[in-house]
PDB file of N, CA and C in Angstrom:
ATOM      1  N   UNK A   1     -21.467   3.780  31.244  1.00  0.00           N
ATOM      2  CA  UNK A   1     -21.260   3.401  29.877  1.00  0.00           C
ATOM      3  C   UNK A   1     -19.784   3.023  29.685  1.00  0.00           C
ATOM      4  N   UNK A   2     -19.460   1.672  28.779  1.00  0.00           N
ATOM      5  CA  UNK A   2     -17.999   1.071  28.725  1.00  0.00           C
ATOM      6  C   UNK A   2     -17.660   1.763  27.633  1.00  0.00           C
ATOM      7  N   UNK A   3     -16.692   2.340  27.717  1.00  0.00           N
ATOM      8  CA  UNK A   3     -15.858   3.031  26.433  1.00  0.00           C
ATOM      9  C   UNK A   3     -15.591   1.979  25.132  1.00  0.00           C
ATOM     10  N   UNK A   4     -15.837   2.629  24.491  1.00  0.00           N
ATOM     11  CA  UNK A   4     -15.525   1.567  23.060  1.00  0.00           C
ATOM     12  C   UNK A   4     -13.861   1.377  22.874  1.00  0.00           C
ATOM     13  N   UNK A   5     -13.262  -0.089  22.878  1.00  0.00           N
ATOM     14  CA  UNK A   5     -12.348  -0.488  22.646  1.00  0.00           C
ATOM     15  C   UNK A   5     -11.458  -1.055  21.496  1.00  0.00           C
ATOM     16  N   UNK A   6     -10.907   0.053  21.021  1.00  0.00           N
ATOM     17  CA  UNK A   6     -10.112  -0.169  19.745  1.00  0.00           C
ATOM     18  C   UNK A   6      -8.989  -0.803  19.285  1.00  0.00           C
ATOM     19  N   UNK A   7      -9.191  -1.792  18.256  1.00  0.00           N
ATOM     20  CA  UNK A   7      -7.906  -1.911  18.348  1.00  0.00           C
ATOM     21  C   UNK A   7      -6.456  -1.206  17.334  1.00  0.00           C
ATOM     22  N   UNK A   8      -5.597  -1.646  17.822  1.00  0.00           N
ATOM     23  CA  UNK A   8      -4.259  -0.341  17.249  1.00  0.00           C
ATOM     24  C   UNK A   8      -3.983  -0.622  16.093  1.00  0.00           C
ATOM     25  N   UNK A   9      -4.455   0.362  15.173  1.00  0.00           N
ATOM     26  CA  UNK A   9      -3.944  -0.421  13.776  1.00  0.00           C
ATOM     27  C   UNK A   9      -2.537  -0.519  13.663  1.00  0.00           C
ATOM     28  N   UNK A  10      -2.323  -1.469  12.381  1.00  0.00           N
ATOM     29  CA  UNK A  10      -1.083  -2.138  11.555  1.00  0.00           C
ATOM     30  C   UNK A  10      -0.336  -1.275  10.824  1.00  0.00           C
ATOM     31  N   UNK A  11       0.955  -1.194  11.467  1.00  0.00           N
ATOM     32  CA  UNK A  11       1.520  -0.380  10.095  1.00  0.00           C
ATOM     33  C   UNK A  11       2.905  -1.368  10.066  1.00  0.00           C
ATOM     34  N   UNK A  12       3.299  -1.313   8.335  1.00  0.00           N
ATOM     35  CA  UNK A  12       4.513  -1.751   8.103  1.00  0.00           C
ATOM     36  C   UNK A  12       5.632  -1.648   9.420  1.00  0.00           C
ATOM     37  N   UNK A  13       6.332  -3.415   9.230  1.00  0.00           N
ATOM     38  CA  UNK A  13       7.569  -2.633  10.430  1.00  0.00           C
ATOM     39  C   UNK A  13       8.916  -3.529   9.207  1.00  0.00           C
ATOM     40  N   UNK A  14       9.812  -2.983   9.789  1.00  0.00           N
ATOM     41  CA  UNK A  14      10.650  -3.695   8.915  1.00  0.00           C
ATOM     42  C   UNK A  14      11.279  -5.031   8.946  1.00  0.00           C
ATOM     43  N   UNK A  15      12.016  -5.734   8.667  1.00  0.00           N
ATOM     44  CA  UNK A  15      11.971  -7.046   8.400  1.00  0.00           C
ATOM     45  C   UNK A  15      12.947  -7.176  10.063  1.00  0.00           C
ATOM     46  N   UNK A  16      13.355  -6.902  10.830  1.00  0.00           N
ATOM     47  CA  UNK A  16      13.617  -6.482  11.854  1.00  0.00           C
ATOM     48  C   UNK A  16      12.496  -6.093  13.058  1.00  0.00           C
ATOM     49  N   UNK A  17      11.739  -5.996  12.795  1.00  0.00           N
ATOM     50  CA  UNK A  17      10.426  -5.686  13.726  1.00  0.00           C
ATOM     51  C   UNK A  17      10.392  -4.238  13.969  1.00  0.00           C
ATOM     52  N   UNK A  18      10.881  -2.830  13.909  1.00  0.00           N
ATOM     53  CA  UNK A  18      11.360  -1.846  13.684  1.00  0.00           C
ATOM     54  C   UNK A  18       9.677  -0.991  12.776  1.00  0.00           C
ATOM     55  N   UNK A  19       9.016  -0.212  13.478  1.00  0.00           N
ATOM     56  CA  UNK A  19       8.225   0.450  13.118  1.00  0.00           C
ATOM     57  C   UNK A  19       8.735   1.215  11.915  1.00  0.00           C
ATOM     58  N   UNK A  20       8.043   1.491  10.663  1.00  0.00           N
ATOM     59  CA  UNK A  20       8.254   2.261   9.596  1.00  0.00           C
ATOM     60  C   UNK A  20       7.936   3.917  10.136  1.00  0.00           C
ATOM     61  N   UNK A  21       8.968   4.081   9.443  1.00  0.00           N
ATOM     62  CA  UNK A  21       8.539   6.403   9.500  1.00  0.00           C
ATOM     63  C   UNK A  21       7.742   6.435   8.292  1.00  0.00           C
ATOM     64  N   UNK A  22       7.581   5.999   7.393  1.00  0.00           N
ATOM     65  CA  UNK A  22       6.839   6.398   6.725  1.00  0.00           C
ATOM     66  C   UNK A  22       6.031   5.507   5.870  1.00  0.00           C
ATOM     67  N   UNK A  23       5.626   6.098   4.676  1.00  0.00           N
ATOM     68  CA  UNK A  23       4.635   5.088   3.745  1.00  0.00           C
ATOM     69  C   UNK A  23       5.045   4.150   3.107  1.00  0.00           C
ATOM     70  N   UNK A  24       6.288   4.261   3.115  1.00  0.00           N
ATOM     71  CA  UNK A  24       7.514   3.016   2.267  1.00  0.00           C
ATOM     72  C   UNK A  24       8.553   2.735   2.845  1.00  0.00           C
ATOM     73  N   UNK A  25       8.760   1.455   2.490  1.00  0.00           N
ATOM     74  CA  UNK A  25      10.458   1.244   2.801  1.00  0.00           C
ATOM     75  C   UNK A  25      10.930  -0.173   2.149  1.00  0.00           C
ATOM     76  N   UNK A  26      11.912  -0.444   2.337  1.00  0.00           N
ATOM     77  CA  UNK A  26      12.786  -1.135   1.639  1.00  0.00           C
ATOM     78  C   UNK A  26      13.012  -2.238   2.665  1.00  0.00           C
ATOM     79  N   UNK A  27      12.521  -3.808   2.083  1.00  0.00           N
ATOM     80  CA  UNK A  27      13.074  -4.940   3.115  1.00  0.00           C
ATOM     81  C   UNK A  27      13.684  -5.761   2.163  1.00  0.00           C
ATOM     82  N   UNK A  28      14.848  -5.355   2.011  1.00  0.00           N
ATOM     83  CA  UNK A  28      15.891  -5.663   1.098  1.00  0.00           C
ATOM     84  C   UNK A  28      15.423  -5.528  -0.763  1.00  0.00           C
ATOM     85  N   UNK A  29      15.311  -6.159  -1.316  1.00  0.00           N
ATOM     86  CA  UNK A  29      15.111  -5.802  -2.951  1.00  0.00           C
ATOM     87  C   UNK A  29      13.271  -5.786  -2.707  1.00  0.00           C
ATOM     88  N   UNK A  30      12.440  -5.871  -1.264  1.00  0.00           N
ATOM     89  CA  UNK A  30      10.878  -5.704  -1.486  1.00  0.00           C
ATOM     90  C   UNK A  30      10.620  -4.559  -1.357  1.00  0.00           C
ATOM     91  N   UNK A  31       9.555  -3.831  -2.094  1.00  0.00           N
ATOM     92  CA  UNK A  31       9.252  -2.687  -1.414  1.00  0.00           C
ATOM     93  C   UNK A  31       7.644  -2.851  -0.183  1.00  0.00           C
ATOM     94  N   UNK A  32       7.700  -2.088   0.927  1.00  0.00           N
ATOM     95  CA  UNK A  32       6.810  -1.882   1.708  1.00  0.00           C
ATOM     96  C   UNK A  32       5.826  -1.208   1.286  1.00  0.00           C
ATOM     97  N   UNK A  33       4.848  -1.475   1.382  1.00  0.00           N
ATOM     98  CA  UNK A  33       3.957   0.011   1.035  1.00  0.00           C
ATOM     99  C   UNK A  33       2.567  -0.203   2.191  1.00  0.00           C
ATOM    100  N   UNK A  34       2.457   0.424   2.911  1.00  0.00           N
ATOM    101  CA  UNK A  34       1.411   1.264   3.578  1.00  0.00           C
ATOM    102  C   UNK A  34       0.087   1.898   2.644  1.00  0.00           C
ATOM    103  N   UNK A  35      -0.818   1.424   2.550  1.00  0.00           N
ATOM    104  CA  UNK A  35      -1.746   1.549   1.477  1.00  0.00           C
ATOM    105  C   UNK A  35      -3.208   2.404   2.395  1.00  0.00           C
ATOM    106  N   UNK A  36      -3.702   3.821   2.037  1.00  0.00           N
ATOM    107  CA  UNK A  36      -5.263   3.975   2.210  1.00  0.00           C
ATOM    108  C   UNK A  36      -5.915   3.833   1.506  1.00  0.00           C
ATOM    109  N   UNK A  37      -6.742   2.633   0.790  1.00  0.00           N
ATOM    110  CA  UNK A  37      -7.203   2.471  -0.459  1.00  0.00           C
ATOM    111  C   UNK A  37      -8.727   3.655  -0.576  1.00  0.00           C
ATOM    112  N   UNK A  38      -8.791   3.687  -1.705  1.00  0.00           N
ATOM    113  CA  UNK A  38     -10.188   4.325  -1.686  1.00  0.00           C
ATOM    114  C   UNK A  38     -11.291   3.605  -3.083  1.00  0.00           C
ATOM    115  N   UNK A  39     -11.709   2.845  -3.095  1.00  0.00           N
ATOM    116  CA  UNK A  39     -12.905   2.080  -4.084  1.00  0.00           C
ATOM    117  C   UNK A  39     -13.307   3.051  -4.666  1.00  0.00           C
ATOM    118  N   UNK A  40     -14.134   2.043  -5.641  1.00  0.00           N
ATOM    119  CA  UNK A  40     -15.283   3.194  -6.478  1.00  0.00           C
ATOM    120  C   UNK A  40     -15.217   4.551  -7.087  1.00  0.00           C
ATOM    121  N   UNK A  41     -13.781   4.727  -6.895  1.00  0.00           N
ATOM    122  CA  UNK A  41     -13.335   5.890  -7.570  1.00  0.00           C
ATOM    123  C   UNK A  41     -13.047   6.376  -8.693  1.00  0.00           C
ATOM    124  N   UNK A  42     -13.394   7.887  -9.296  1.00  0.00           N
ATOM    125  CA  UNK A  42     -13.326   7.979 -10.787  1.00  0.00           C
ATOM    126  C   UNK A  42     -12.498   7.366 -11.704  1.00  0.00           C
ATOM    127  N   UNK A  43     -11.291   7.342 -10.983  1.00  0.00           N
ATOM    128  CA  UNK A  43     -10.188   7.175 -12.008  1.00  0.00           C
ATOM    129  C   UNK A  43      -9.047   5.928 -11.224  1.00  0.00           C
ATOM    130  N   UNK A  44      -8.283   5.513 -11.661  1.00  0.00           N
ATOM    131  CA  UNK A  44      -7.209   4.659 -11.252  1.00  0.00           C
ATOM    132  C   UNK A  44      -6.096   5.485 -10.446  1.00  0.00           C
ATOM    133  N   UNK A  45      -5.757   5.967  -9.426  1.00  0.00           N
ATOM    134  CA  UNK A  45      -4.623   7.087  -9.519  1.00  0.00           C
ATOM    135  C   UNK A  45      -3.893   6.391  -8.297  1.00  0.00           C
ATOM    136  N   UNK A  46      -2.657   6.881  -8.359  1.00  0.00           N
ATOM    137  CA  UNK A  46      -1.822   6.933  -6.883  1.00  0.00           C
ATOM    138  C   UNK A  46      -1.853   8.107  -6.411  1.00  0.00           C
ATOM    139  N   UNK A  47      -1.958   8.653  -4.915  1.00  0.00           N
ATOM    140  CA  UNK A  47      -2.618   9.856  -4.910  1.00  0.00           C
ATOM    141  C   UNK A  47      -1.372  10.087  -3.756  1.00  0.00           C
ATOM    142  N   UNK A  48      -1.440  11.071  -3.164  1.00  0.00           N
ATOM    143  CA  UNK A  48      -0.266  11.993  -2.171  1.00  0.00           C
ATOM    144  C   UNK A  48      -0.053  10.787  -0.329  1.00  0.00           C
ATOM    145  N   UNK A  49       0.744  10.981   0.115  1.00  0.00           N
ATOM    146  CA  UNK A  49       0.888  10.328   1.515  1.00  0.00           C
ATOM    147  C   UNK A  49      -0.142  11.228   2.670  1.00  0.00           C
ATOM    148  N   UNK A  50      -0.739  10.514   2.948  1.00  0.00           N
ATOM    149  CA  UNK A  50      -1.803  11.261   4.440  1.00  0.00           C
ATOM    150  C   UNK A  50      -1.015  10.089   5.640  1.00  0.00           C
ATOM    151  N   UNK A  51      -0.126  11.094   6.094  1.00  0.00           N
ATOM    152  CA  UNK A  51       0.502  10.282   7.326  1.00  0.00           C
ATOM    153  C   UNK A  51       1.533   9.074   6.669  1.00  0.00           C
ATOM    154  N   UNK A  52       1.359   8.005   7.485  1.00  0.00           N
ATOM    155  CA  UNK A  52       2.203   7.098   7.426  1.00  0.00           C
ATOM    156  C   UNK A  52       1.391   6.101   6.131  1.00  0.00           C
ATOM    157  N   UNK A  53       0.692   6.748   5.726  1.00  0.00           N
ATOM    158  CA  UNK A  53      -0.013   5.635   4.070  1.00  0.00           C
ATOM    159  C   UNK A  53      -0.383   6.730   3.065  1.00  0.00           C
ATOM    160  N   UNK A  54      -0.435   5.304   1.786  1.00  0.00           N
ATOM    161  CA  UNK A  54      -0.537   6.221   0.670  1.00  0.00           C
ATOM    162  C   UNK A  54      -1.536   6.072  -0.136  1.00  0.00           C
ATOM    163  N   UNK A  55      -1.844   7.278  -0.542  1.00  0.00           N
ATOM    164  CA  UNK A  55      -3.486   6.837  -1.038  1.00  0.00           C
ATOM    165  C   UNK A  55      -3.499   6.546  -2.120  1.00  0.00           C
ATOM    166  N   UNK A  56      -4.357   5.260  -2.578  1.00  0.00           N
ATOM    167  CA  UNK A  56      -4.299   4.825  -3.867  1.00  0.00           C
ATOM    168  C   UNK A  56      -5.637   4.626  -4.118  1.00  0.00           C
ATOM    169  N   UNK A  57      -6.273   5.386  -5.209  1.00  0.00           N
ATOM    170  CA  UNK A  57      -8.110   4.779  -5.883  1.00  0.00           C
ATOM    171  C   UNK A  57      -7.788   4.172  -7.138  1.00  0.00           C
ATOM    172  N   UNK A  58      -9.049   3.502  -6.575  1.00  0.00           N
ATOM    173  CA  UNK A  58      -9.218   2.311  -7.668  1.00  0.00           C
ATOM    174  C   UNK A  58     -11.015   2.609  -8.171  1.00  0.00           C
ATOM    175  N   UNK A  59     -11.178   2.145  -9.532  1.00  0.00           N
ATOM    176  CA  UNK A  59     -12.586   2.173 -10.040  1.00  0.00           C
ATOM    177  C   UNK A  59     -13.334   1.055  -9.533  1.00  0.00           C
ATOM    178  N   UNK A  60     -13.087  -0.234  -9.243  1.00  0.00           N
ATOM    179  CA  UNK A  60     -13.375  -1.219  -8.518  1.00  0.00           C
ATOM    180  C   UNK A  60     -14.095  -0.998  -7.765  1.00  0.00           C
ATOM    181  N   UNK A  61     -15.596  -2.022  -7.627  1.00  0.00           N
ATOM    182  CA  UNK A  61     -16.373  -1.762  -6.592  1.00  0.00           C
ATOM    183  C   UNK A  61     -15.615  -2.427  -5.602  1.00  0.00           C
ATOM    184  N   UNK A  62     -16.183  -2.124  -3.574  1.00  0.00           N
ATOM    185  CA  UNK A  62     -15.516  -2.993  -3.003  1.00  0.00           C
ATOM    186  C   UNK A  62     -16.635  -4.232  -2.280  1.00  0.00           C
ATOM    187  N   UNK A  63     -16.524  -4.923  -3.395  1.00  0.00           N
ATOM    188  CA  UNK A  63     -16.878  -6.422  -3.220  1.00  0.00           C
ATOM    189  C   UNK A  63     -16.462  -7.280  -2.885  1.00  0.00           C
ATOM    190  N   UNK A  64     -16.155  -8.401  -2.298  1.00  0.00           N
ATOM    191  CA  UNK A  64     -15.536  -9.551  -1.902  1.00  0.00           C
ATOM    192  C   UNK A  64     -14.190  -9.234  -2.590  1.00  0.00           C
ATOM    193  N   UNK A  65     -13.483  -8.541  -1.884  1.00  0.00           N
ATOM    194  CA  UNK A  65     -11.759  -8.116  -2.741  1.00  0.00           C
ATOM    195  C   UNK A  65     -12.063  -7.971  -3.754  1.00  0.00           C
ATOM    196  N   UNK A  66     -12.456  -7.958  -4.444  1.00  0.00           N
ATOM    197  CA  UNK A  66     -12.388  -7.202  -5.860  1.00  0.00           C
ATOM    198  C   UNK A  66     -11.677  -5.798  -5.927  1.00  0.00           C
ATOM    199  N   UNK A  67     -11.543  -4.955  -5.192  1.00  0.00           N
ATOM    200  CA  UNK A  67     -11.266  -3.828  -5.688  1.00  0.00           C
ATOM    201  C   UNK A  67     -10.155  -3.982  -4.864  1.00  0.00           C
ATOM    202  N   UNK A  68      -9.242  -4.482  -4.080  1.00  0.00           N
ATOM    203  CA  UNK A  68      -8.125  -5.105  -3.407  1.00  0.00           C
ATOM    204  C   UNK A  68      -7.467  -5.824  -4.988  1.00  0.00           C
ATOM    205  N   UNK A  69      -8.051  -6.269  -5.626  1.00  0.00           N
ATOM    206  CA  UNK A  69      -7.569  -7.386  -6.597  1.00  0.00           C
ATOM    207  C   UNK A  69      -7.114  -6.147  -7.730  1.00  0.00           C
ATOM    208  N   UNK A  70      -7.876  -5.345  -7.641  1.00  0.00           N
ATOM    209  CA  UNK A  70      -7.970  -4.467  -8.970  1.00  0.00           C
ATOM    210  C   UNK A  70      -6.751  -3.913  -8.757  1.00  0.00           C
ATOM    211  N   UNK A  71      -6.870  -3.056  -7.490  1.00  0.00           N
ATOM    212  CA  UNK A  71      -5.658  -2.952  -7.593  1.00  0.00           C
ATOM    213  C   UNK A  71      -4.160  -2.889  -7.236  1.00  0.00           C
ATOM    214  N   UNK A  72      -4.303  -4.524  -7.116  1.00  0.00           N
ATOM    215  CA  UNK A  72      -3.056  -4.999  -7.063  1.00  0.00           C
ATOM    216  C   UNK A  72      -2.616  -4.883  -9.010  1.00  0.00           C
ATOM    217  N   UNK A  73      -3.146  -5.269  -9.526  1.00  0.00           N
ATOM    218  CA  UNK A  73      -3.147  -4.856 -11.182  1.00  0.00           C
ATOM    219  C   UNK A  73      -3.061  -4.007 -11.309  1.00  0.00           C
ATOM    220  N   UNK A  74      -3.135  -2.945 -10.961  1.00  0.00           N
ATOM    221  CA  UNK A  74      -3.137  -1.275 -11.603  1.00  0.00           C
ATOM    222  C   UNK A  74      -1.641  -1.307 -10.872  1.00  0.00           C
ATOM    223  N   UNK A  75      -1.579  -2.064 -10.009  1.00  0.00           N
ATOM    224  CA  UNK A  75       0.049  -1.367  -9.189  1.00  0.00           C
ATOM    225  C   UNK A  75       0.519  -2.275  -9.745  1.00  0.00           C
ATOM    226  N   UNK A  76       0.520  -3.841 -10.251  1.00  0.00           N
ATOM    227  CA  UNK A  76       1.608  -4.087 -11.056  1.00  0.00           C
ATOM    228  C   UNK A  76       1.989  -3.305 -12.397  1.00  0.00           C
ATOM    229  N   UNK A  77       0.990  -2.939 -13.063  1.00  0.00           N
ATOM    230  CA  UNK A  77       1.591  -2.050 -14.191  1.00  0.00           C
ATOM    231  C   UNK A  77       2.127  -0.858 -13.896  1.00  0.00           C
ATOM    232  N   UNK A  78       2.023  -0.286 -12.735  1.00  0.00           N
ATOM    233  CA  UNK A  78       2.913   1.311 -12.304  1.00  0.00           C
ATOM    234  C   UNK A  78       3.872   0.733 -11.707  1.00  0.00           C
ATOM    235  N   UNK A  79       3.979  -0.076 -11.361  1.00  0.00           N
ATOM    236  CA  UNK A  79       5.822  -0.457 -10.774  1.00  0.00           C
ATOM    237  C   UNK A  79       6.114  -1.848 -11.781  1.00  0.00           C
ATOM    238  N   UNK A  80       5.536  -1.963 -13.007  1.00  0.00           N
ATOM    239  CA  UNK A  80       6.448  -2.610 -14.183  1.00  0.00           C
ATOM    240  C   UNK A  80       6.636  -4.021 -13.319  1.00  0.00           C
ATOM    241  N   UNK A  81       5.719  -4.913 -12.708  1.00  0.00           N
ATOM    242  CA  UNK A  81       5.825  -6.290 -12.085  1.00  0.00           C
ATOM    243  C   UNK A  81       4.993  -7.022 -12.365  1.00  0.00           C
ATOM    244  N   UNK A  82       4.936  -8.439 -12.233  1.00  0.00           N
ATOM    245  CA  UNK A  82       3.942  -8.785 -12.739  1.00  0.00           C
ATOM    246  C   UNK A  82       2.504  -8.783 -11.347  1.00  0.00           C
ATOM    247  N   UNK A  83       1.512  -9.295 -11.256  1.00  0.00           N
ATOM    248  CA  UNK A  83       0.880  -9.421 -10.373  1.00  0.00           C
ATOM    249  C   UNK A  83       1.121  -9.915  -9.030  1.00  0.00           C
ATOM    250  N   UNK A  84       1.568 -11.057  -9.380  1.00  0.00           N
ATOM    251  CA  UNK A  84       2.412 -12.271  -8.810  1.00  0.00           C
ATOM    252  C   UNK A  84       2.921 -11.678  -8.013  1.00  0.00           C
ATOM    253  N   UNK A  85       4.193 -10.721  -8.138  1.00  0.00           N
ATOM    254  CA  UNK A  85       5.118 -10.233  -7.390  1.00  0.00           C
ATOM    255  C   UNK A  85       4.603  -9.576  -6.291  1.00  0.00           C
ATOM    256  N   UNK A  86       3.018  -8.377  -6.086  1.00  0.00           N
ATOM    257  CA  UNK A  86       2.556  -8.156  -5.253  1.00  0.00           C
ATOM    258  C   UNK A  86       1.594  -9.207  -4.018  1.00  0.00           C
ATOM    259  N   UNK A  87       2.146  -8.999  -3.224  1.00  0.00           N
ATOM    260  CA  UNK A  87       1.836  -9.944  -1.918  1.00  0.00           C
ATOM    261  C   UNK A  87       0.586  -8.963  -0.719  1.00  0.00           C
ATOM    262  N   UNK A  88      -0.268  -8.958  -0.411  1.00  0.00           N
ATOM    263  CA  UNK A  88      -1.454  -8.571   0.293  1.00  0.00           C
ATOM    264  C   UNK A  88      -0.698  -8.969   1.319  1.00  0.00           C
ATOM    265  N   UNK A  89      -0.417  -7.651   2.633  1.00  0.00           N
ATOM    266  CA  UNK A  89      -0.063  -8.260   3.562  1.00  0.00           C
ATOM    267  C   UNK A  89      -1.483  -8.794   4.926  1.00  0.00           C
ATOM    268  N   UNK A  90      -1.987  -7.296   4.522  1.00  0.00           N
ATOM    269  CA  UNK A  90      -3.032  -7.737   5.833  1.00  0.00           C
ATOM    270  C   UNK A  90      -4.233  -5.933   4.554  1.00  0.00           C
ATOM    271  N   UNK A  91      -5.369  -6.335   4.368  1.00  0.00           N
ATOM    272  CA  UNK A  91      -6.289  -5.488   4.487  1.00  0.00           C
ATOM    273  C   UNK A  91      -6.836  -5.691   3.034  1.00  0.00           C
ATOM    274  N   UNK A  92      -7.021  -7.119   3.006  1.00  0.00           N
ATOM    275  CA  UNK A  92      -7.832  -7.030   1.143  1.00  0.00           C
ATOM    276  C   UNK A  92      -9.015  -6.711   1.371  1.00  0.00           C
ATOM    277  N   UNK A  93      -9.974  -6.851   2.497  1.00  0.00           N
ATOM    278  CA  UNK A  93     -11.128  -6.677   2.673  1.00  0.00           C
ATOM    279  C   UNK A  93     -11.195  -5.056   3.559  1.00  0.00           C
ATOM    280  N   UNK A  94     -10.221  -4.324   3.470  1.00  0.00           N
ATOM    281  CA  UNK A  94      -9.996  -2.946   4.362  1.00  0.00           C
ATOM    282  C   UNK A  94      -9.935  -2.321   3.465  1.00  0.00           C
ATOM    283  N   UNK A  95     -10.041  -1.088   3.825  1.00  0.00           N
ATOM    284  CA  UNK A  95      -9.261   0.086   3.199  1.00  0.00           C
ATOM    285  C   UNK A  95      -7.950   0.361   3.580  1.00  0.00           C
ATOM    286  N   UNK A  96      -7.613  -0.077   4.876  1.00  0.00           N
ATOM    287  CA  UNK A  96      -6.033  -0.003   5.310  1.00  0.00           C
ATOM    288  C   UNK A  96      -5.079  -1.450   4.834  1.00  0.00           C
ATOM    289  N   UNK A  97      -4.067  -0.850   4.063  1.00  0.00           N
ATOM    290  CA  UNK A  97      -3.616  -2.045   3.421  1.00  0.00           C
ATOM    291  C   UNK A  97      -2.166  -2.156   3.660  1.00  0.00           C
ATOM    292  N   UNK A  98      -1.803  -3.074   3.718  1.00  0.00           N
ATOM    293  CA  UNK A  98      -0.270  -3.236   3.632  1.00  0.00           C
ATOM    294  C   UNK A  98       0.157  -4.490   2.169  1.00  0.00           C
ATOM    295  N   UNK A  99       1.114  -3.266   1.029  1.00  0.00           N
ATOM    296  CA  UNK A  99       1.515  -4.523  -0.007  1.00  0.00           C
ATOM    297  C   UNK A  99       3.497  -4.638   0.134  1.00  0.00           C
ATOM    298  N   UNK A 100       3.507  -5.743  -0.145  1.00  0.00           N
ATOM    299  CA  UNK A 100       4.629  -5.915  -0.396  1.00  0.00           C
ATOM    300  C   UNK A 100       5.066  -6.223  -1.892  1.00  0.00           C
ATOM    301  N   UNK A 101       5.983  -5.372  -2.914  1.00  0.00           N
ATOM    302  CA  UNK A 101       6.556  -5.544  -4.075  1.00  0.00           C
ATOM    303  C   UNK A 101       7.296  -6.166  -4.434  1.00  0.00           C
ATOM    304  N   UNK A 102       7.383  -7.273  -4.715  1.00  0.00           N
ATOM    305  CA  UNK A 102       9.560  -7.728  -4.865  1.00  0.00           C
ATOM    306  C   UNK A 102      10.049  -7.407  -6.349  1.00  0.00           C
ATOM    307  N   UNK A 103      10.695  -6.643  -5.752  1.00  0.00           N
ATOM    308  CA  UNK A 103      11.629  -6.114  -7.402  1.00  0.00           C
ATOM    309  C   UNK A 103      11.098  -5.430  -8.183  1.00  0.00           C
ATOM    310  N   UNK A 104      10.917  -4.090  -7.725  1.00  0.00           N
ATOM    311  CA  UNK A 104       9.871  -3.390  -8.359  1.00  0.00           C
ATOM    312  C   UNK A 104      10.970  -2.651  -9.680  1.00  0.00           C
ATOM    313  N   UNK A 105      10.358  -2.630 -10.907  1.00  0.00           N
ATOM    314  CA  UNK A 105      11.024  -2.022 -12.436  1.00  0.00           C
ATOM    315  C   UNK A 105      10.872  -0.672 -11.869  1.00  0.00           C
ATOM    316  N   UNK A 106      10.185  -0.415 -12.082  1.00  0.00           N
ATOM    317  CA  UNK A 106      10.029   1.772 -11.921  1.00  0.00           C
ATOM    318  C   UNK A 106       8.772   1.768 -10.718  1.00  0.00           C
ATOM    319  N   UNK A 107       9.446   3.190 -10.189  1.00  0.00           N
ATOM    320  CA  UNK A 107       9.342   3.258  -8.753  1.00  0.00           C
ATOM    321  C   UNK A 107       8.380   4.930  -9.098  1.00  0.00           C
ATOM    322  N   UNK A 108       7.055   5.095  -8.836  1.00  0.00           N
ATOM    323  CA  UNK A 108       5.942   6.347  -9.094  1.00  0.00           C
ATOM    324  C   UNK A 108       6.922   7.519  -8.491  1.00  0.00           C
ATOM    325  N   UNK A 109       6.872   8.992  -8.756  1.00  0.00           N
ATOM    326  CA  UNK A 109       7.306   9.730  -8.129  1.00  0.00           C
ATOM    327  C   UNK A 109       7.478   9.957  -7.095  1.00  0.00           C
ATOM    328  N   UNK A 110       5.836   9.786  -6.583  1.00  0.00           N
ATOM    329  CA  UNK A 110       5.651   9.813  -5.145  1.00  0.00           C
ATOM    330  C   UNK A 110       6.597   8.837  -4.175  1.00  0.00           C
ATOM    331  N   UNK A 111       6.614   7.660  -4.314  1.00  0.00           N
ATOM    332  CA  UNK A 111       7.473   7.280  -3.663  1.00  0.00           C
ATOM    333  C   UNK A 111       8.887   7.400  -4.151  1.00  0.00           C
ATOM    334  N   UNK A 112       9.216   7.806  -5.464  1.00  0.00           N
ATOM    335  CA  UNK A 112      11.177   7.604  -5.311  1.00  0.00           C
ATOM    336  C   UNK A 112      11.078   8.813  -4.387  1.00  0.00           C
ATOM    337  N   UNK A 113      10.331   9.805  -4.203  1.00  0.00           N
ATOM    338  CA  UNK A 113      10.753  11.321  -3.790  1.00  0.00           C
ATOM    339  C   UNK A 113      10.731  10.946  -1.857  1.00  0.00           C
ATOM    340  N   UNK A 114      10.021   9.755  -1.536  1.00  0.00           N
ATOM    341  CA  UNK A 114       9.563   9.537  -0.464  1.00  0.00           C
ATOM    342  C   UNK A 114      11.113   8.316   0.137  1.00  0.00           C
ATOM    343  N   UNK A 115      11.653   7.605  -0.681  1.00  0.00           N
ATOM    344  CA  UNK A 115      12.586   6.831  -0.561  1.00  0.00           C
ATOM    345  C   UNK A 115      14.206   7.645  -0.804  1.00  0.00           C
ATOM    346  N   UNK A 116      13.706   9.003  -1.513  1.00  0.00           N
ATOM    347  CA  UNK A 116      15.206   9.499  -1.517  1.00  0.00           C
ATOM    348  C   UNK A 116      15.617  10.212  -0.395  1.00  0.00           C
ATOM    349  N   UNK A 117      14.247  10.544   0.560  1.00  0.00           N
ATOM    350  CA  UNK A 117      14.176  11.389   1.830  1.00  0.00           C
ATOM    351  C   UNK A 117      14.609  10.500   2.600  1.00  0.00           C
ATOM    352  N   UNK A 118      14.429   9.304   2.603  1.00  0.00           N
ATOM    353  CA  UNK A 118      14.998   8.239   4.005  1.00  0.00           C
ATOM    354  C   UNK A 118      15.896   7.731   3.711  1.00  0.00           C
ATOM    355  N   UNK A 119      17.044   8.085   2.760  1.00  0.00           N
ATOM    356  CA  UNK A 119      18.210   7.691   2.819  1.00  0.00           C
ATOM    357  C   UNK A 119      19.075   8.501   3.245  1.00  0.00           C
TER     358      UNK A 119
END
C-alpha cells in the first residue's frame, strides 16, 4: 500500500521570503494574517490563535466563497477598512486562509497583544 502524499501547507512568509512565527505580521504598513476559518457558525467572532493561525467564524454558509466573502466584511469592519483593502491571499475556497490588510484603523486585541510580543 502507497502512503498517502501530502502536500505542505502555506503559511504567511514575509515580504522577504522569511517564514512567519506567528499568526501575524507586518509587511510594511500590510498586515499578514494567517486565517483558520470556521463557516456556518453561530456568531461572527475572531476567536484565540491555534498555532501559527487565527481562528475566525463566520455565519456564512461555505458556498462558492461566500463565506470567504463574508468574511472578508466582518474583518473590514473590525479593523475599520474598507473591503477593498483586504486581499485573499490563497484559501477562499479553504478553511486555511491567508489575508492581507493594508492600513489597518484598529487592530482586535488578539492581535495588538500578538504584535506587541514580536516586537
Amino acid at each position: 500500500m502507497k502512503a498517502k502524499r501530502t502536500k505542505p501547507r502555506r503559511f504567511a512568509a514575509s515580504a522577504d521570503g522569511h517564514p512567519m512565527n506567528s499568526f501575524c505580521a507586518w509587511d510594511g504598513d500590510t498586515l499578514v494574517l494567517n486565517i483558520l476559518g470556521q463557516p456556518n457558525a453561530n456568531r461572527d467572532a475572531i476567536g484565540k490563535a491555534k498555532g501559527k493561525q487565527l481562528q475566525v467564524s463566520v455565519t456564512a454558509v461555505p458556498v462558492a466563497g461566500r463565506a470567504t466573502d463574508h468574511m472578508v466584511r466582518f474583518l473590514a469592519a473590525e479593523f475599520a477598512v474598507s473591503p477593498s483593502a483586504i486581499t485573499v491571499v490563497f484559501g477562499r475556497f479553504n478553511i486555511n486562509k491567508q489575508l492581507r490588510i493594508r492600513l489597518p484603523q484598529n487592530l482586535p486585541s488578539v492581535i495588538a497583544k500578538e504584535l506587541a510580543l514580536s516586537e
